[in-house]
Protein backbone atom coordinates (compact mmCIF):
# COMPACT_ATOMS: atom_id res chain seq x y z
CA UNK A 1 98.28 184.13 142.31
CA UNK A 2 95.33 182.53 144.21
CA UNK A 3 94.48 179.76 141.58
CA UNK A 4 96.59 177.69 139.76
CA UNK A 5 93.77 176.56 137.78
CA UNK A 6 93.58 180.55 136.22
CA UNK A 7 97.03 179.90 134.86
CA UNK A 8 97.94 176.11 133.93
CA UNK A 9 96.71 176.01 130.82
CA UNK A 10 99.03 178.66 129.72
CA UNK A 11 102.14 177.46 131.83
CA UNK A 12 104.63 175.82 130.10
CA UNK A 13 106.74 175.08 133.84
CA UNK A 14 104.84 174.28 137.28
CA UNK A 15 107.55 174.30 139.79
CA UNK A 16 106.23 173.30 142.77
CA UNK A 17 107.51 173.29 146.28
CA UNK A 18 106.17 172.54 149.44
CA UNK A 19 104.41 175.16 151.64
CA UNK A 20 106.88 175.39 154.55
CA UNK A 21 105.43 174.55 157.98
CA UNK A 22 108.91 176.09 159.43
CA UNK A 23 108.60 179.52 157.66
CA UNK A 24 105.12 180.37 159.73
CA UNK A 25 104.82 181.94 163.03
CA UNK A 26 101.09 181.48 162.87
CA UNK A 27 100.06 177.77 162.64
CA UNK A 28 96.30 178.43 161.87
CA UNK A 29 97.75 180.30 158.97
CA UNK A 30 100.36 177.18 157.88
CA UNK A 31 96.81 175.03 158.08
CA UNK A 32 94.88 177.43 156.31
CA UNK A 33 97.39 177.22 153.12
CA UNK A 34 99.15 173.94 153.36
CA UNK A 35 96.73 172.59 150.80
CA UNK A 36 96.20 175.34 148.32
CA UNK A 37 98.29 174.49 145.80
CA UNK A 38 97.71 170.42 144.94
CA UNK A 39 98.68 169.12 141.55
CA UNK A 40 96.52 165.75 140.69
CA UNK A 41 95.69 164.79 137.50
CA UNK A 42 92.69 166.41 137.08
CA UNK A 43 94.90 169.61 136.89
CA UNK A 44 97.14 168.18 134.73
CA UNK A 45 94.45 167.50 132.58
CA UNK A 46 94.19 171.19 131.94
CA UNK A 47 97.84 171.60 131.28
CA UNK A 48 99.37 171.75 127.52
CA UNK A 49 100.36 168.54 126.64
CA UNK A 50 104.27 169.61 126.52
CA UNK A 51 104.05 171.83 130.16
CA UNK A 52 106.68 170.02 132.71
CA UNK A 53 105.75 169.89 136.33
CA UNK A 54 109.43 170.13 138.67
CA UNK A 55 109.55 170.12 142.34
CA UNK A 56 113.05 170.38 144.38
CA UNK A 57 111.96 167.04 146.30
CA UNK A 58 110.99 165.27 148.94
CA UNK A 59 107.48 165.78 148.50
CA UNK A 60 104.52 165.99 151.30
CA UNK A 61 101.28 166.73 149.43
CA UNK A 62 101.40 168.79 147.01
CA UNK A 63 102.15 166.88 144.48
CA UNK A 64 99.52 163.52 144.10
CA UNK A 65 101.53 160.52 143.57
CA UNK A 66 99.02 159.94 140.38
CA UNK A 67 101.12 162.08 138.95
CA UNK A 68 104.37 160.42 138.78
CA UNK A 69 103.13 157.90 135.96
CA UNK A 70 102.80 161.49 133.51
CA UNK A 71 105.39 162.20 130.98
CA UNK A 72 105.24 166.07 131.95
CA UNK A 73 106.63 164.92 135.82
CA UNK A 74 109.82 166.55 135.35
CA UNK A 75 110.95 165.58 139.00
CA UNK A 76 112.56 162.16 138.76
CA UNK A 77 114.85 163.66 135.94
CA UNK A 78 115.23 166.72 137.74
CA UNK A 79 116.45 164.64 140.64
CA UNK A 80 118.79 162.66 138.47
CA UNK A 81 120.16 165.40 136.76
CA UNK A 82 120.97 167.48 139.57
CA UNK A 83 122.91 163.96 140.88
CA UNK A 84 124.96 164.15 138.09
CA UNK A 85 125.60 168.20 137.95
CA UNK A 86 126.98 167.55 141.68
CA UNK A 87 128.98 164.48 140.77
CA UNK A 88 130.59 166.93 138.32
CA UNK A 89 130.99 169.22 140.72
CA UNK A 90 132.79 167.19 143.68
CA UNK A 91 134.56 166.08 140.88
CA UNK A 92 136.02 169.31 139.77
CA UNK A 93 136.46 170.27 142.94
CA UNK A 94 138.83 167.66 144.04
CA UNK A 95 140.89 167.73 140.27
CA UNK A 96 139.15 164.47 139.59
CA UNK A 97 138.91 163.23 135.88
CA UNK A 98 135.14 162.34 135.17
């Protein structure tokens, strides 16, 4: 996939992570991709009205900040969920009662 604009409008998840600086041996290469893949709202303009965006957090760039104020931002939910799945966990884990 080269374009995410090809594909949003038929995506019913974006799950977007960051490009990983770390993961490059090449830094011209890191630079040359680092911003390929930017969610604003000008793409989520072209996404179906029910799509969800989700993202692993902390973000750099790729996702605008705009964003945030869109019901599809799955993110803050996703965080807050994923608090409460390892809450459960510890939980369990110790033979607490939740």
């Amino acid at each position: 996939l080269t374009d995410l604009n090809e594909v949003i409008a038929e995506s019913d998840v974006v799950y977007v992570t960051r490009v990983q600086k770390e993961r490059f041996e090449n830094l011209e290469e890191y630079e040359r991709v680092k911003s390929a893949y930017i969610i604003n709202n000008k793409m989520m303009s072209k996404a179906k009205t029910q799509m969800i965006v989700m993202h692993p957090l902390p973000r750099v760039s790729e996702i605008e900040p705009e964003v945030d104020f869109d019901q599809r931002a799955a993110y803050f939910r996703q965080m807050r969920y994923g608090l409460y799945v390892r809450m459960a966990l510890l939980a369990l884990v110790l033979g607490k009662s939740i």
